[in-house]
C-alpha atoms as a PDB file:
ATOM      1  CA  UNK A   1     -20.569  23.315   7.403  1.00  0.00           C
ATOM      2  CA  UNK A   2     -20.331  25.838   4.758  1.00  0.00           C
ATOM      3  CA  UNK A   3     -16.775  25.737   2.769  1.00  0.00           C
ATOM      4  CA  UNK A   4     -16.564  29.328   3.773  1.00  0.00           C
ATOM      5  CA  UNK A   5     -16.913  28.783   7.288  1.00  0.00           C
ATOM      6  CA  UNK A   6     -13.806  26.069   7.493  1.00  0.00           C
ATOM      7  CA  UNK A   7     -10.765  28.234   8.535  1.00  0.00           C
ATOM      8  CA  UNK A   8      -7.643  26.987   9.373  1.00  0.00           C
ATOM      9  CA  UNK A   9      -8.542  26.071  13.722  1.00  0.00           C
ATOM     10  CA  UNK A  10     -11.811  24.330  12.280  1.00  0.00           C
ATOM     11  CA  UNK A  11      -9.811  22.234  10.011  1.00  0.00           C
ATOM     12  CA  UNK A  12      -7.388  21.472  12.895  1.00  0.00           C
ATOM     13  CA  UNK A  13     -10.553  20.646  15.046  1.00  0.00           C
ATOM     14  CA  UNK A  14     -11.514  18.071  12.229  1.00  0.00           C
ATOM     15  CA  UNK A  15      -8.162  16.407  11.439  1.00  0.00           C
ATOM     16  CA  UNK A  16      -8.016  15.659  15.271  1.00  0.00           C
ATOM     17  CA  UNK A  17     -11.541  13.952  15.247  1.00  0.00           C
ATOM     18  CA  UNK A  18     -10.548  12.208  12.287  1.00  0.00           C
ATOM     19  CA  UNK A  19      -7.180  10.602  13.792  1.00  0.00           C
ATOM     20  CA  UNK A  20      -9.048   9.637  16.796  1.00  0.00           C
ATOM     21  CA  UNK A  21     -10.951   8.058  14.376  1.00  0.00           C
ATOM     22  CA  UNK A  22      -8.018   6.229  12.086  1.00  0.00           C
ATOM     23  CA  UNK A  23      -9.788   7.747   9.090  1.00  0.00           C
ATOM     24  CA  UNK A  24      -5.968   8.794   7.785  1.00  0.00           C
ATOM     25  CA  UNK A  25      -7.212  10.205   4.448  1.00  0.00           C
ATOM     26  CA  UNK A  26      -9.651  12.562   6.017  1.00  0.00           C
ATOM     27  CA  UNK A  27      -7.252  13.884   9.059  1.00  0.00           C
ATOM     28  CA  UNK A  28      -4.488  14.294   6.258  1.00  0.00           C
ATOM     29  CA  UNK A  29      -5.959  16.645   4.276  1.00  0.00           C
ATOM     30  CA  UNK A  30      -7.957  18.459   7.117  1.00  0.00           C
ATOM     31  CA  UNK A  31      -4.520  18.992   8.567  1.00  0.00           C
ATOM     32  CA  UNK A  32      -3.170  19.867   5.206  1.00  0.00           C
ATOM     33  CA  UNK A  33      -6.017  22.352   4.571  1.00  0.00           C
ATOM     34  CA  UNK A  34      -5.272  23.892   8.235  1.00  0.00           C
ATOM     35  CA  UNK A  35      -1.431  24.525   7.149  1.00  0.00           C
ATOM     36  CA  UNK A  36      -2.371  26.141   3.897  1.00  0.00           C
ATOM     37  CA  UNK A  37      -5.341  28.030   4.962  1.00  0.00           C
ATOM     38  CA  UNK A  38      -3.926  32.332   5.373  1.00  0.00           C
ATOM     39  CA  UNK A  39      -4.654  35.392   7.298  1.00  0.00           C
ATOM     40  CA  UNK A  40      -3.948  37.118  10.401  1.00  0.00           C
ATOM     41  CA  UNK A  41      -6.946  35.522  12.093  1.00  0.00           C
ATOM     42  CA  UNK A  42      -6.217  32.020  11.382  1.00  0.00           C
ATOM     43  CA  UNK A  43      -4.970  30.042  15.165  1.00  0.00           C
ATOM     44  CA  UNK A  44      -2.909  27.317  13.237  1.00  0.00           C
ATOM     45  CA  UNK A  45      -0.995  25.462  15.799  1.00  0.00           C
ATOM     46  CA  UNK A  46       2.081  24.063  15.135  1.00  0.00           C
ATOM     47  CA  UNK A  47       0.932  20.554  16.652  1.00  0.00           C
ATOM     48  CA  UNK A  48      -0.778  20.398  13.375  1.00  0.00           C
ATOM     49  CA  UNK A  49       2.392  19.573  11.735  1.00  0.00           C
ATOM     50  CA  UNK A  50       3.820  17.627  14.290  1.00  0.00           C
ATOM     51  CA  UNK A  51       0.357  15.530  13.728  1.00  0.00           C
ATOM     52  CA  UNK A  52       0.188  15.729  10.488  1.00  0.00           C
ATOM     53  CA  UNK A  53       3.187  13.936   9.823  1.00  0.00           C
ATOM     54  CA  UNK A  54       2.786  11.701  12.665  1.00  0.00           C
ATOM     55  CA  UNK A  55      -0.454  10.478  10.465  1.00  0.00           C
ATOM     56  CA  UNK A  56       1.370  10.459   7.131  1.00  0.00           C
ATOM     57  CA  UNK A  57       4.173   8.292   8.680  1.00  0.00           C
ATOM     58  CA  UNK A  58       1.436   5.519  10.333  1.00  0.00           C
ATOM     59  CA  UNK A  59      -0.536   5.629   7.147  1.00  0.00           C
ATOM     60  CA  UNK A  60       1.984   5.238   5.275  1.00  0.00           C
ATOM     61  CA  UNK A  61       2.755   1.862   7.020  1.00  0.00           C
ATOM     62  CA  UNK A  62      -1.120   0.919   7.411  1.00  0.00           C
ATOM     63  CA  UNK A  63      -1.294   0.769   3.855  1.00  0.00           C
ATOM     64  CA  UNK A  64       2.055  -1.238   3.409  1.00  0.00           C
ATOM     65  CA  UNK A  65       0.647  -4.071   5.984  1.00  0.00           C
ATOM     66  CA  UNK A  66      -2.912  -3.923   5.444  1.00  0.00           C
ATOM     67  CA  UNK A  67      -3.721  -5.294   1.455  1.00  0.00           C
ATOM     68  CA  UNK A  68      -7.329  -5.053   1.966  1.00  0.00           C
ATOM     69  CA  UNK A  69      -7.067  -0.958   3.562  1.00  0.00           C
ATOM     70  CA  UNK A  70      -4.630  -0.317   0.190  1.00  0.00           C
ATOM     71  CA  UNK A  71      -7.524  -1.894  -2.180  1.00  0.00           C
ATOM     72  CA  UNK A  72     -10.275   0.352  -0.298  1.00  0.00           C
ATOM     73  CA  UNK A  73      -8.421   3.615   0.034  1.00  0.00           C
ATOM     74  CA  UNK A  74      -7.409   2.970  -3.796  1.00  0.00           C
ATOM     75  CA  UNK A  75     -11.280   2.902  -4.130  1.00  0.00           C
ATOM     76  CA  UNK A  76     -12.339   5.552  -2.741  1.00  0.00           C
ATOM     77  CA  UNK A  77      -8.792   8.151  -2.933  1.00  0.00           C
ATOM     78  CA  UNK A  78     -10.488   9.614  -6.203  1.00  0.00           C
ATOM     79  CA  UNK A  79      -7.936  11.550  -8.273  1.00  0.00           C
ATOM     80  CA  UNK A  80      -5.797  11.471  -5.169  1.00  0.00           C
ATOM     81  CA  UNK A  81      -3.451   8.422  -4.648  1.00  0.00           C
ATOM     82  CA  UNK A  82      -2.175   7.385  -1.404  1.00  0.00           C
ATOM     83  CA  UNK A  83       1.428   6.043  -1.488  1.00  0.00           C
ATOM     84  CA  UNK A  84       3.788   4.866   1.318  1.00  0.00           C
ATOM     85  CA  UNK A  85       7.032   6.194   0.345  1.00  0.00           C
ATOM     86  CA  UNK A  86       5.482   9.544  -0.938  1.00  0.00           C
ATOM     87  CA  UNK A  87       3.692   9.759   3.278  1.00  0.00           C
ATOM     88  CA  UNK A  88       7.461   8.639   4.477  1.00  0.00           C
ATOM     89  CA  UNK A  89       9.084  11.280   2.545  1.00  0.00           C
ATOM     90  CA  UNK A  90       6.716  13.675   3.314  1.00  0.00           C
ATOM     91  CA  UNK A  91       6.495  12.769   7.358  1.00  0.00           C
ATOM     92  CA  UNK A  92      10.061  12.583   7.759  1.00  0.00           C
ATOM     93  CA  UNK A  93      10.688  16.002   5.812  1.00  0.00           C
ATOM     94  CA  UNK A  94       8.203  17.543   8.307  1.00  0.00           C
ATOM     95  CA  UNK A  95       9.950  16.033  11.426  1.00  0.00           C
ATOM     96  CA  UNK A  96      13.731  17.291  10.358  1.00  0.00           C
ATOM     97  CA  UNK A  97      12.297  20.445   9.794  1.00  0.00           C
ATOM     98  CA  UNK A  98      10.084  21.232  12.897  1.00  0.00           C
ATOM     99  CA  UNK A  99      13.516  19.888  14.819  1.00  0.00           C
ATOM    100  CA  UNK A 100      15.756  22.529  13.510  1.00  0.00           C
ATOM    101  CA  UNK A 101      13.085  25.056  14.239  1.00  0.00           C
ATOM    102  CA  UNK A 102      13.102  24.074  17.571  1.00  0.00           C
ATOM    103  CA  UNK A 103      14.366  20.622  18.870  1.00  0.00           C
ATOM    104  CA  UNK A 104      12.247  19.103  21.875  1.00  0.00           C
ATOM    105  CA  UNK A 105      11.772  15.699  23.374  1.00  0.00           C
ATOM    106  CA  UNK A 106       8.566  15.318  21.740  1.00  0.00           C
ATOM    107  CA  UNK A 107       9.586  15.936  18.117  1.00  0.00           C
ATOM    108  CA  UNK A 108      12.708  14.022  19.080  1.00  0.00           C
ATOM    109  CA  UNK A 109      10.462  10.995  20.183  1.00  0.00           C
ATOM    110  CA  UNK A 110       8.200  11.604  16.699  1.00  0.00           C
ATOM    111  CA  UNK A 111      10.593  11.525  14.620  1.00  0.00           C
ATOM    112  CA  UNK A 112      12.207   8.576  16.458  1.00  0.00           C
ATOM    113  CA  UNK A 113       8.556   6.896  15.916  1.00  0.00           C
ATOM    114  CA  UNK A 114       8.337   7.308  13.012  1.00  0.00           C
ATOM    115  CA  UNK A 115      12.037   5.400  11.780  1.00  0.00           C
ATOM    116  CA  UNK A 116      10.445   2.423  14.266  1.00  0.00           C
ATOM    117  CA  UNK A 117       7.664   2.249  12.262  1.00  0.00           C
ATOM    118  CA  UNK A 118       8.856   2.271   8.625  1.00  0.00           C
ATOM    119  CA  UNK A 119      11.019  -0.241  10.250  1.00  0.00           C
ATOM    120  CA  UNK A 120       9.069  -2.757   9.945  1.00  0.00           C
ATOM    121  CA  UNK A 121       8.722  -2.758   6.437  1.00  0.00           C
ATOM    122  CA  UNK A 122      12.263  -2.980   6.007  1.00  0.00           C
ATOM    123  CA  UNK A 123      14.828  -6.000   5.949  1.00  0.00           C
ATOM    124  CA  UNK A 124      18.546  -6.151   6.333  1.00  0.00           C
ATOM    125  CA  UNK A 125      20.628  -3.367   6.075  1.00  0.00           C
ATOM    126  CA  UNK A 126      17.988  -0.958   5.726  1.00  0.00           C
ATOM    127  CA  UNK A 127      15.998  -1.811   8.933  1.00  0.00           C
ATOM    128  CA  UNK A 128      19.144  -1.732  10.929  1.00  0.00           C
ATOM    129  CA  UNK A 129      19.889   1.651   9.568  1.00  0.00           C
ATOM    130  CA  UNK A 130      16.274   2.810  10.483  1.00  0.00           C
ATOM    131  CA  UNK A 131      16.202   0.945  14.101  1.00  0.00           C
ATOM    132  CA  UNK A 132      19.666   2.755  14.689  1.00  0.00           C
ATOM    133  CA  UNK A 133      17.927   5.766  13.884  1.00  0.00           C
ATOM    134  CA  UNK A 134      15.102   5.745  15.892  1.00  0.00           C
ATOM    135  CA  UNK A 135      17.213   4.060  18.899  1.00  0.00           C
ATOM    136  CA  UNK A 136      19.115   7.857  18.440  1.00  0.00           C
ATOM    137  CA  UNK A 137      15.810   9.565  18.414  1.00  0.00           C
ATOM    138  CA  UNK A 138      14.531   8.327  21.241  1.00  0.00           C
ATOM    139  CA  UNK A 139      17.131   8.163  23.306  1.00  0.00           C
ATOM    140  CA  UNK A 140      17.860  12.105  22.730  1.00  0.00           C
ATOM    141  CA  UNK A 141      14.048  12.538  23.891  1.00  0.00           C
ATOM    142  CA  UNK A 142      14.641  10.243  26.890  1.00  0.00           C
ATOM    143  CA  UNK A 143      17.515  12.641  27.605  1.00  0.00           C
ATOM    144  CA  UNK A 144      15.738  15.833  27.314  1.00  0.00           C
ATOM    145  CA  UNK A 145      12.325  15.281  28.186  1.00  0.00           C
ATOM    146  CA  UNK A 146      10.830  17.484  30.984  1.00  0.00           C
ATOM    147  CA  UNK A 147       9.385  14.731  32.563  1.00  0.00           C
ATOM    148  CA  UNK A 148      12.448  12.342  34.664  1.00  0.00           C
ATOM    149  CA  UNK A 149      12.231   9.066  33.213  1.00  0.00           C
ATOM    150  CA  UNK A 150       9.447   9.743  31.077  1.00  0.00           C
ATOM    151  CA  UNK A 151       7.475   6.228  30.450  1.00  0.00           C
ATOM    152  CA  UNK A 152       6.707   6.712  26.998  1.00  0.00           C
ATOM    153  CA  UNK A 153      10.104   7.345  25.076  1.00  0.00           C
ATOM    154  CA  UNK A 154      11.931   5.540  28.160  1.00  0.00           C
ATOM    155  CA  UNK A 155      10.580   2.135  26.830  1.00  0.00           C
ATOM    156  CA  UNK A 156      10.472   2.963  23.088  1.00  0.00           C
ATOM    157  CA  UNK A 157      14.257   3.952  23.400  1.00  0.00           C
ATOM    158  CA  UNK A 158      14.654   0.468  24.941  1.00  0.00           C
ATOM    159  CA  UNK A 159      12.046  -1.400  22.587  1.00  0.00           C
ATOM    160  CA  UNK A 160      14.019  -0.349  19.659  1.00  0.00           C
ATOM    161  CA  UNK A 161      17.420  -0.760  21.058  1.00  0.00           C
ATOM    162  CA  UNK A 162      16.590  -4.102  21.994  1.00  0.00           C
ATOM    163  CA  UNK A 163      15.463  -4.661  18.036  1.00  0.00           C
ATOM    164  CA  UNK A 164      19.240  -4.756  17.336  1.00  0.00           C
ATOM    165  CA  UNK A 165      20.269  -7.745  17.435  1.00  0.00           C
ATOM    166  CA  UNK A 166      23.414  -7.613  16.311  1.00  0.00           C
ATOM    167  CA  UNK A 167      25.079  -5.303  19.191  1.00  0.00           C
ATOM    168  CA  UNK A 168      25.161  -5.857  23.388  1.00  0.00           C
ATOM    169  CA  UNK A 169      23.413  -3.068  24.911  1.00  0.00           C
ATOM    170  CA  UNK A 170      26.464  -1.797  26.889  1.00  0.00           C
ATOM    171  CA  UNK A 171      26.041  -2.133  30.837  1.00  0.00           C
ATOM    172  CA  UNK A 172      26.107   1.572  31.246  1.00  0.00           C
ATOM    173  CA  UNK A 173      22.989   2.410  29.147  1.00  0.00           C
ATOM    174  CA  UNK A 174      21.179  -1.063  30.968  1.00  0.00           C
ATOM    175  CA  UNK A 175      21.614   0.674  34.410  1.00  0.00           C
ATOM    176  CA  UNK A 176      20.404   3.506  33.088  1.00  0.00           C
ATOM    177  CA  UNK A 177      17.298   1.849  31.771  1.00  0.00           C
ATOM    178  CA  UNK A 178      16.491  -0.490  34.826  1.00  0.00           C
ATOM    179  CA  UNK A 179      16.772   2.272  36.653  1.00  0.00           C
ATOM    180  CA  UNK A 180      14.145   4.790  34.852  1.00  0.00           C
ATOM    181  CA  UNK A 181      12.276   0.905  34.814  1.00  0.00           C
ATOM    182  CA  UNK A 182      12.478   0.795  38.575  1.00  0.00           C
ATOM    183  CA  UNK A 183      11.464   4.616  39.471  1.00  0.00           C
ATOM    184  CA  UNK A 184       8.571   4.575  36.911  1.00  0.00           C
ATOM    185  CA  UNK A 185       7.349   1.190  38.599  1.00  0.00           C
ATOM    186  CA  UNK A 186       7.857   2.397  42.073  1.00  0.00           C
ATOM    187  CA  UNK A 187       5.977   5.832  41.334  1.00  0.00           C
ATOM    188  CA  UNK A 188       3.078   3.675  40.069  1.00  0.00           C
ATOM    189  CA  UNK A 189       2.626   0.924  42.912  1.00  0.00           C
ATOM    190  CA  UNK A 190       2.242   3.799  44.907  1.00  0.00           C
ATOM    191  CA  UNK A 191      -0.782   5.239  43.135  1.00  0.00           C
ATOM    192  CA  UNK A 192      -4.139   3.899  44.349  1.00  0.00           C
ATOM    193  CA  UNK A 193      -5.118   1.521  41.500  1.00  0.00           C
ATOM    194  CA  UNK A 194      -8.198   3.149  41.281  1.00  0.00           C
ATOM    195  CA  UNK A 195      -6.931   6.853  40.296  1.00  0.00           C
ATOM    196  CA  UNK A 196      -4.531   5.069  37.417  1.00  0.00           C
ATOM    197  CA  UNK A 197      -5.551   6.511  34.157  1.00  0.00           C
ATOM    198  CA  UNK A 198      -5.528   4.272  30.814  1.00  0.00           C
ATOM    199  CA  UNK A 199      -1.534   5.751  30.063  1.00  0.00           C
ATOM    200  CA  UNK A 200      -0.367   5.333  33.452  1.00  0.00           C
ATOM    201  CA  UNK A 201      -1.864   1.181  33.195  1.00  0.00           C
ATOM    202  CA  UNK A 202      -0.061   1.406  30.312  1.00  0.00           C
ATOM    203  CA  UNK A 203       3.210   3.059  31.369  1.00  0.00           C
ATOM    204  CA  UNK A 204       2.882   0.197  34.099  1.00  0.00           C
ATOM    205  CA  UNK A 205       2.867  -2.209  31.066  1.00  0.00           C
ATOM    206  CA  UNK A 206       5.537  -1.232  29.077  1.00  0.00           C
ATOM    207  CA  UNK A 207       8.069  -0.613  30.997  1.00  0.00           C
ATOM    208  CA  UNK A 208       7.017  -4.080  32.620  1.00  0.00           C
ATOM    209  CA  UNK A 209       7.463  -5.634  29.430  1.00  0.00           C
ATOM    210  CA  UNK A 210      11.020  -3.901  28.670  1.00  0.00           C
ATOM    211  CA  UNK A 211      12.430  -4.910  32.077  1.00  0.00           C
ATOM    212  CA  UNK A 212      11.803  -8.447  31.366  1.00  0.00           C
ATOM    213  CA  UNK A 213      12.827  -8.339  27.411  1.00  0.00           C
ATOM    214  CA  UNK A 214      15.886  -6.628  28.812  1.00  0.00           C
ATOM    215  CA  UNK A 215      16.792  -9.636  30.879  1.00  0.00           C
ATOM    216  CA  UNK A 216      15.785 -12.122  28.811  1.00  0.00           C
ATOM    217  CA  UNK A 217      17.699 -10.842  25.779  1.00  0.00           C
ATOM    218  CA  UNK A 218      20.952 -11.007  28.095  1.00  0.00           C
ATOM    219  CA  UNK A 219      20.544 -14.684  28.601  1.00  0.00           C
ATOM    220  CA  UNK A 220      19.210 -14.335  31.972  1.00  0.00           C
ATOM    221  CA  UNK A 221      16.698 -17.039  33.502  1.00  0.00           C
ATOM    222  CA  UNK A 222      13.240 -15.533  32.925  1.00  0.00           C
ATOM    223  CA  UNK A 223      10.375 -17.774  32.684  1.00  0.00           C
ATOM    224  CA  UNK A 224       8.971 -16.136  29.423  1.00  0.00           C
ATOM    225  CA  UNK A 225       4.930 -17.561  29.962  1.00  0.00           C
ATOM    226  CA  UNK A 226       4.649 -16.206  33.571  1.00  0.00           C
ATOM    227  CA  UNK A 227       6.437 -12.810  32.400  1.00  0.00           C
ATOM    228  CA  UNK A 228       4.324 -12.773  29.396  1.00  0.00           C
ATOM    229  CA  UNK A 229       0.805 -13.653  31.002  1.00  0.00           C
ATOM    230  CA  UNK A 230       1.515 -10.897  33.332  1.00  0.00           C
ATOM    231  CA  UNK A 231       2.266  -8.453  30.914  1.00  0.00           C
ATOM    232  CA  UNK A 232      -0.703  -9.616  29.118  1.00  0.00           C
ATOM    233  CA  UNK A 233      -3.039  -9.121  32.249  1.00  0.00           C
ATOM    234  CA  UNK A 234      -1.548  -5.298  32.679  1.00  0.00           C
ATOM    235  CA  UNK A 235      -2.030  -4.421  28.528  1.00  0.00           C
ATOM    236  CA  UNK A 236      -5.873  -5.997  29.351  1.00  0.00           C
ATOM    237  CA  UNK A 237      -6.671  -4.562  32.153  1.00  0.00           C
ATOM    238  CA  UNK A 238      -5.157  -0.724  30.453  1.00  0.00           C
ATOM    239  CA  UNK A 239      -7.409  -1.633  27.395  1.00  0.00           C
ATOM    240  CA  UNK A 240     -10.798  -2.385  29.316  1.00  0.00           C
ATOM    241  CA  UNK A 241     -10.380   0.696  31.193  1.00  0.00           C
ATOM    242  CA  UNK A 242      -9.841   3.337  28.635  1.00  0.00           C
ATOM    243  CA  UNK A 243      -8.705   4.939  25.766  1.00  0.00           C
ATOM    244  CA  UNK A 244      -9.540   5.741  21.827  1.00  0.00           C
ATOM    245  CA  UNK A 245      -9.890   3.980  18.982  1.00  0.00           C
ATOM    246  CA  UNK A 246      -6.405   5.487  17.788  1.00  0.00           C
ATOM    247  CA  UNK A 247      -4.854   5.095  21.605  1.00  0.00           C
ATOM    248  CA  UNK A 248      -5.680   1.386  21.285  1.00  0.00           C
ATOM    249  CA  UNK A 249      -3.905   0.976  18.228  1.00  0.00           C
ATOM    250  CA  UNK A 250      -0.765   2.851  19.457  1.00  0.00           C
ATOM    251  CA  UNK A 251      -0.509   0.343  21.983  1.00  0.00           C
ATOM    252  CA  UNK A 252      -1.258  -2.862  19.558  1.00  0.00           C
ATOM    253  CA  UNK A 253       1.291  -1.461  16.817  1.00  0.00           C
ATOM    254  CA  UNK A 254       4.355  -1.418  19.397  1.00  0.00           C
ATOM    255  CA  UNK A 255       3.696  -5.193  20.600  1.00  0.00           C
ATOM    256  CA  UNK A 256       3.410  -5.817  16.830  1.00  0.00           C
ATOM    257  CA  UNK A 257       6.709  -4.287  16.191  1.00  0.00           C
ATOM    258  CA  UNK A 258       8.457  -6.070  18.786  1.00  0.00           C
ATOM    259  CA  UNK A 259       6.736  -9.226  17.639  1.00  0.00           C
ATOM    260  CA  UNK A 260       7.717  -8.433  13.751  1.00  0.00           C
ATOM    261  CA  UNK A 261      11.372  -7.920  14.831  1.00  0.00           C
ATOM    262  CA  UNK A 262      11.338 -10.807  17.021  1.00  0.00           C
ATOM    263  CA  UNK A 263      10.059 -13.166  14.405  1.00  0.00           C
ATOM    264  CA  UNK A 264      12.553 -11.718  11.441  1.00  0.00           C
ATOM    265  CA  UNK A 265      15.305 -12.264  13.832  1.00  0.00           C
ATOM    266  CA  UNK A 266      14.611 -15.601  14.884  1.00  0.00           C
ATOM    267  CA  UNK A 267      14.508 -14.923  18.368  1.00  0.00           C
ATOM    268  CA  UNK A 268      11.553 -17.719  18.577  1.00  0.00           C
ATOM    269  CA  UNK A 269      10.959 -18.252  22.042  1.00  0.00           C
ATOM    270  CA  UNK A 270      10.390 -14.063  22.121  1.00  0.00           C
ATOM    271  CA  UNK A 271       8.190 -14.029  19.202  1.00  0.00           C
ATOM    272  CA  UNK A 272       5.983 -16.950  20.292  1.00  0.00           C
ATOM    273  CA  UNK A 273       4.610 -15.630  23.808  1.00  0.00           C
ATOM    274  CA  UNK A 274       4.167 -11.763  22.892  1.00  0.00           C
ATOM    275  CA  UNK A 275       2.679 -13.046  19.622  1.00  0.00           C
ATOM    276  CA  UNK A 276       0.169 -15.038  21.849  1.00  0.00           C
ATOM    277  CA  UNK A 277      -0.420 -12.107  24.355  1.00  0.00           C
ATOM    278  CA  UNK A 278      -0.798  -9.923  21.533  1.00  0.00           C
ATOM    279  CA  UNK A 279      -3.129 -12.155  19.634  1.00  0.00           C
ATOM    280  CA  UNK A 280      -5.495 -11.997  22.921  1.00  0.00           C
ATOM    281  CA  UNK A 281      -5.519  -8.779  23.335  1.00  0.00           C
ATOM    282  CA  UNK A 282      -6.614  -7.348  19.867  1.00  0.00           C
ATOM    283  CA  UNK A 283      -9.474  -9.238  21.029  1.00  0.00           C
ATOM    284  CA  UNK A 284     -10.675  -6.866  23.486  1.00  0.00           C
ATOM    285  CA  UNK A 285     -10.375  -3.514  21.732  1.00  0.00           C
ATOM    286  CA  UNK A 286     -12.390  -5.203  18.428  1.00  0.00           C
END
């Protein structure tokens, strides 16, 4: 395309086929050039930000976990230099800012995501003070969501509340969570398996998953290799159905944060059969 023919919706067009694609450099500054391009013509939505930070913040931790991605990106960045804290900074600023604008369960749950994720590349102190965070975060978008019981920031709330190690979930916030759990599940085993989409196999996953890490993490009997080979079978079947490149990896990065924590915290037993399950199924979506 010409230069002159790449307004401000074209460059929004091309930052979204670039994050489909994981190419995090190119979607950045397509989205960047969107929010800076002018005029009363230009259809700029503000999902750009929300997306463009969303990308900074995932980048950000790409590069932090993945030496050989730093080394290439470092190769090809030319004069400009990618750097984790600077894409944190950046994301987060974004986030606060779209929230005061106007608060909603999806910039709630973004922001929220994006504390999970820097998360990992935290110890101590620090990662507490970011998992505390994005417990908030996502429970306020669990609250307010349009959807009841929405799947997705239902079992992040819980996935990241459950990171804590250090403090009980109390038993009002459990019944609140087995029950979303149980209405989400119920609503699903009544759809034909055939008319499930790839988010609703996932949906069917998750909140799978965060039923049994909530009862296993209370020191209930669970047997953790049937619970986990089932969960397993659900991500697999979700991933040979459907979904992106980038939708794939969504999926793969929460099991690796839950894995992550597990492992940091020493809860072993945890660790050792999503770690497995998780091993498997980056397999498939190679």
């Amino acid at each position: 395309l010409m230069r002159g023919w790449l307004n401000g919706e074209l460059h929004t067009a091309f930052g979204d086929t670039y994050a489909e694609l994981l190419d995090y450099p190119a979607a950045i500054t397509h989205y960047e050039a969107a929010l800076e391009a002018s005029g009363a013509r230009e259809l700029v939505p503000l999902r750009a930000v929300e997306q463009l930070a969303n990308l900074q913040s995932r980048f950000g931790v790409a590069l932090r976990k993945d030496a050989e991605l730093a080394k290439t990106v470092a190769k090809e960045a030319g004069a400009r230099t990618w750097q984790p804290e600077e894409l944190w900074s950046a994301a987060e600023e974004r986030l606060k800012l779209l929230i005061q604008l106007s608060p909603s369960s999806e910039r709630n749950a973004l922001l929220g995501g994006h504390y999970k994720r820097v998360a990992r590349c935290r110890t101590g102190a620090e990662r507490k003070k970011l998992l505390e965070a994005a417990t908030a975060y996502y429970e306020k978008a669990f609250q307010t969501a349009s959807v009841r019981d929405n799947p997705y920031v239902l079992v992040n709330w819980i996935f990241c509340r459950l990171a804590d190690a250090e403090t009980a979930i109390s038993e009002t916030d459990e019944q609140t969570m087995k029950g979303a759990i149980s209405r989400n599940l119920a609503k699903l085993a009544a759809q034909p398996r055939v008319e499930m989409d790839f988010w609703s196999r996932i949906a069917e996953a998750d909140t799978t998953l965060a039923r049994t890490l909530i009862d296993a993490i209370a020191g209930r009997e669970v047997n953790l290799q049937a619970e986990t080979t089932k969960v397993h079978d659900l991500y697999a079947a979700a991933l040979k159905v459907g979904g992106t490149r980038r939708e794939h990896a969504s999926v793969l990065d929460t099991l690796d944060f839950l894995v992550e924590i597990f492992e940091e915290d020493n809860r072993t037993a945890l660790a050792t059969a999503l770690r497995s399950a998780v091993d498997e199924l980056r397999v498939i979506v190679i």
